[in-house]
Protein backbone atom coordinates (compact mmCIF):
# COMPACT_ATOMS: atom_id res chain seq x y z
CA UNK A 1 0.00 0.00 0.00
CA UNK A 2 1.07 3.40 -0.90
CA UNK A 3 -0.04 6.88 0.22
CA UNK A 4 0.98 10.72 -0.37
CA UNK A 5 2.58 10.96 2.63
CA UNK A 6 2.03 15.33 2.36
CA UNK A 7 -1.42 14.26 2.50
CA UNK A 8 -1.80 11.06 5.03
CA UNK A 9 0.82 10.50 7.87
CA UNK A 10 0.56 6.52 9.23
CA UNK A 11 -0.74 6.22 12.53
CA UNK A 12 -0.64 2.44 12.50
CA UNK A 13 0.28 -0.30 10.37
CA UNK A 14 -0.91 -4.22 10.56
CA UNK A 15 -1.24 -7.01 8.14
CA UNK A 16 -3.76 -9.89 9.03
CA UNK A 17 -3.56 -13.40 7.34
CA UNK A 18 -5.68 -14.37 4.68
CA UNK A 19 -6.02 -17.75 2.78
CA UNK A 20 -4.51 -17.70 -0.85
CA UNK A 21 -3.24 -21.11 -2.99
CA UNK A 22 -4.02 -24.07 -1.17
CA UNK A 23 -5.60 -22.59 2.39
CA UNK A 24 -1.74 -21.01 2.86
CA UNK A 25 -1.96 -18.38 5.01
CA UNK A 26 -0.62 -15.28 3.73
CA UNK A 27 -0.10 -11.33 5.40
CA UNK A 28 -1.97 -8.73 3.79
CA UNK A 29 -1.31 -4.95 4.61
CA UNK A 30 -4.24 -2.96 6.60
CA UNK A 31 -3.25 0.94 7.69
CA UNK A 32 -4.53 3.45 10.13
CA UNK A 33 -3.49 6.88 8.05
CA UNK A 34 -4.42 10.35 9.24
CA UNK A 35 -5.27 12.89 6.71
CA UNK A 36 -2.85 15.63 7.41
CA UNK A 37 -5.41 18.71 6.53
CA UNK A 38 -8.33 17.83 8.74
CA UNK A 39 -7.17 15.20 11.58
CA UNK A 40 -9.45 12.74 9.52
CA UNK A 41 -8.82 9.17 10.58
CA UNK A 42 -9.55 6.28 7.81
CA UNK A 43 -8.56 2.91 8.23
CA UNK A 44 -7.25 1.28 4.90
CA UNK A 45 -6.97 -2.62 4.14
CA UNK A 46 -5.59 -4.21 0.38
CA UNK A 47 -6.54 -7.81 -0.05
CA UNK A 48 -5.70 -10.43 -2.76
CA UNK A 49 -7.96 -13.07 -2.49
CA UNK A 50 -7.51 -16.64 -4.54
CA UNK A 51 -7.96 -17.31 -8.23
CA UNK A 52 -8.35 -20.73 -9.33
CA UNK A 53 -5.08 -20.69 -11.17
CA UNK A 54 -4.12 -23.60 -8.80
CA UNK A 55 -7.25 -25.75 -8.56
CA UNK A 56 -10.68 -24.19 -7.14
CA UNK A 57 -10.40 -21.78 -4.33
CA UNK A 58 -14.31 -21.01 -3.76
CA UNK A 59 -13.60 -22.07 -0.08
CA UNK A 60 -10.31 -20.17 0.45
CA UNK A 61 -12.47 -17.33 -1.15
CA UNK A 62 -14.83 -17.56 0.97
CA UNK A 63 -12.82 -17.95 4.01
CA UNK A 64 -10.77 -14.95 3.29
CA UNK A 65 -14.20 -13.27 2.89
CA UNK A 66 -15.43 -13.96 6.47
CA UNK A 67 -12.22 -12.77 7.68
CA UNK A 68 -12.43 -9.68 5.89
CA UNK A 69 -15.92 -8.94 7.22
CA UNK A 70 -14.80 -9.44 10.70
CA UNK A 71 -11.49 -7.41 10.34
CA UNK A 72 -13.87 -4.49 8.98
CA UNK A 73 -16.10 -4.96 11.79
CA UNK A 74 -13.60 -4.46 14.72
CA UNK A 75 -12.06 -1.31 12.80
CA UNK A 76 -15.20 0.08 12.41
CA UNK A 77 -16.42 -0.54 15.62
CA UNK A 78 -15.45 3.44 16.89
CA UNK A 79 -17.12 4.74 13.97
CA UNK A 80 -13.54 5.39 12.08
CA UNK A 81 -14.51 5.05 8.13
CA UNK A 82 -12.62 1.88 6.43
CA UNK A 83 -12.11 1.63 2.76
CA UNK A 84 -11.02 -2.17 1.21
CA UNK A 85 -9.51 -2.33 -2.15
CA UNK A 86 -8.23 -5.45 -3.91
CA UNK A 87 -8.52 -8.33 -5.90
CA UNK A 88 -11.19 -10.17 -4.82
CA UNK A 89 -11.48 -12.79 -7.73
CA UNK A 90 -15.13 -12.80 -6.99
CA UNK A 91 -18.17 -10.62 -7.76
CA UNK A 92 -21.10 -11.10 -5.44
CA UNK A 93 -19.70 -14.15 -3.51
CA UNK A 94 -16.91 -11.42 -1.95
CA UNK A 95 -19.42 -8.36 -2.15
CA UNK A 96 -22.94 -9.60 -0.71
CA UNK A 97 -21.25 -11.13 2.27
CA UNK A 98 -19.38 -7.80 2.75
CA UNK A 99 -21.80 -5.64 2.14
CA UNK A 100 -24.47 -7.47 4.46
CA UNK A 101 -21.60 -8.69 7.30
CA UNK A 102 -19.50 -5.02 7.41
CA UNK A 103 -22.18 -2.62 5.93
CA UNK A 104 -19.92 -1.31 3.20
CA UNK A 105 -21.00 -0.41 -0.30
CA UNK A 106 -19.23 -0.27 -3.23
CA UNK A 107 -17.45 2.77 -5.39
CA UNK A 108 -18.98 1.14 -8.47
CA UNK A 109 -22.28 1.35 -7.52
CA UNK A 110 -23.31 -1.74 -5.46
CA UNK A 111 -25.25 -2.23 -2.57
CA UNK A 112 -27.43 -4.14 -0.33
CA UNK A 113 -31.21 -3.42 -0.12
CA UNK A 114 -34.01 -4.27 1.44
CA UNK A 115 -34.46 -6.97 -0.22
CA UNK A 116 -30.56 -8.17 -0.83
CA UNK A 117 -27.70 -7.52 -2.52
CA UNK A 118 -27.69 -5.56 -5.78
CA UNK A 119 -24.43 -5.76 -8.14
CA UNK A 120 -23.30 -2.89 -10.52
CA UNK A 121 -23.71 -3.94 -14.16
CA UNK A 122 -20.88 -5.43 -15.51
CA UNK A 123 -18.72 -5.87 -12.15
CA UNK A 124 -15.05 -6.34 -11.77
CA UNK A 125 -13.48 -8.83 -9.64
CA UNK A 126 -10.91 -5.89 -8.50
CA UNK A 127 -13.05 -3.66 -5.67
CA UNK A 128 -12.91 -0.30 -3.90
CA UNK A 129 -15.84 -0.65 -0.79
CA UNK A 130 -16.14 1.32 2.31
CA UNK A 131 -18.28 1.68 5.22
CA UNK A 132 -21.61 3.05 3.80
CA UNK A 133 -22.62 5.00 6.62
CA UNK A 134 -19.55 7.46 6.54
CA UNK A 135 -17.64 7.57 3.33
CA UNK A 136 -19.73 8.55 -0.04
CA UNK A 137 -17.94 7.58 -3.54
CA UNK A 138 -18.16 9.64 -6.55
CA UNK A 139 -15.59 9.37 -9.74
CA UNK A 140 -15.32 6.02 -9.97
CA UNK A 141 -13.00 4.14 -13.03
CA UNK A 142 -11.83 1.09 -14.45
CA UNK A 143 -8.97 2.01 -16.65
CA UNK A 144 -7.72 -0.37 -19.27
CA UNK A 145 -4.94 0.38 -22.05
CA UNK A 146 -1.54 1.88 -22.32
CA UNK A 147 0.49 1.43 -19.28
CA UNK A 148 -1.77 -0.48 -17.33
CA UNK A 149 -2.27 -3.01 -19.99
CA UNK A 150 1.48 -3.58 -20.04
CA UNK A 151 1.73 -3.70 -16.74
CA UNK A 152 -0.94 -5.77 -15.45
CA UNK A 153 -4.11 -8.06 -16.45
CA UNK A 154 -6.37 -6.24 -14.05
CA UNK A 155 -7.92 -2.40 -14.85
CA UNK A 156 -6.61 0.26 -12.75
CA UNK A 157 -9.39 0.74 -10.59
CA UNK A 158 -10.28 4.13 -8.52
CA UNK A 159 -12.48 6.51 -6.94
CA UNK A 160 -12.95 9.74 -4.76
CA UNK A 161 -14.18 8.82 -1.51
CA UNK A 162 -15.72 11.68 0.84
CA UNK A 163 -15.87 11.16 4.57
CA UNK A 164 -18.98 12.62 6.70
């Protein structure tokens, strides 16, 4: 994870394990930044969560999913905003169970309603969320071509998130 660090100073940095290949347990990054012009705290987590390059991984998916949710949950707890980004190598098997177990929506549009979970059209497996009841996104893009395409397979994916 990268930040400006003119704009956000670190307050605390963790990673927590998550499943990839095979159930192994690997440490992905989650920071407490402060923004340097208001005092705003914002917790920020990164995840890469199994493909099925190596066999299926729908449980190690899912697994990493349930841990995600409850990581979200204990940040959130004091009311500090947290955004996830990542590659989730899922669409609503990694969104509904965030968005209904953490209360997050997403930068591209989806969201849980009353009557369950509602995907974006066309959704990427690569995510920006946060807490829905204090961040608001706005500017959201999947960029494909030039640099990114020779640099990776995935879009680079972004938004402008607001805290209130």
């Amino acid at each position: 994870m990268i930040w400006r660090t003119g704009t956000w100073q670190p307050v605390q940095t963790h990673t927590i394990d998550i499943p990839y290949f095979g159930g192994s347990d690997v440490p992905m990054p989650y920071v407490l930044l402060r923004h340097v012009a208001t005092g705003q705290l914002v917790w920020f987590a990164n995840f890469h969560n199994p493909a099925d390059a190596h066999g299926p991984a729908q449980r190690w998916r899912d697994e990493a999913v349930r841990r995600e949710v409850a990581l979200v949950n204990r940040l959130h707890a004091d009311g500090t905003p947290v955004i996830v980004t990542g590659d989730a190598n899922d669409r609503d098997r990694f969104f509904c169970p965030l968005a209904s177990g953490a209360g997050v929506t997403s930068a591209d549009g989806s969201h849980l309603t009353s009557s369950g979970c509602d995907l974006a059209p066309a959704p990427g497996v690569d995510w920006v969320v946060g807490t829905n009841d204090d961040l608001d996104f706005s500017d959201f893009h999947r960029v494909r071509g030039g640099l990114v395409s020779r640099t990776s397979d995935h879009p680079f994916v972004w938004a402008q998130a607001t805290a209130h």
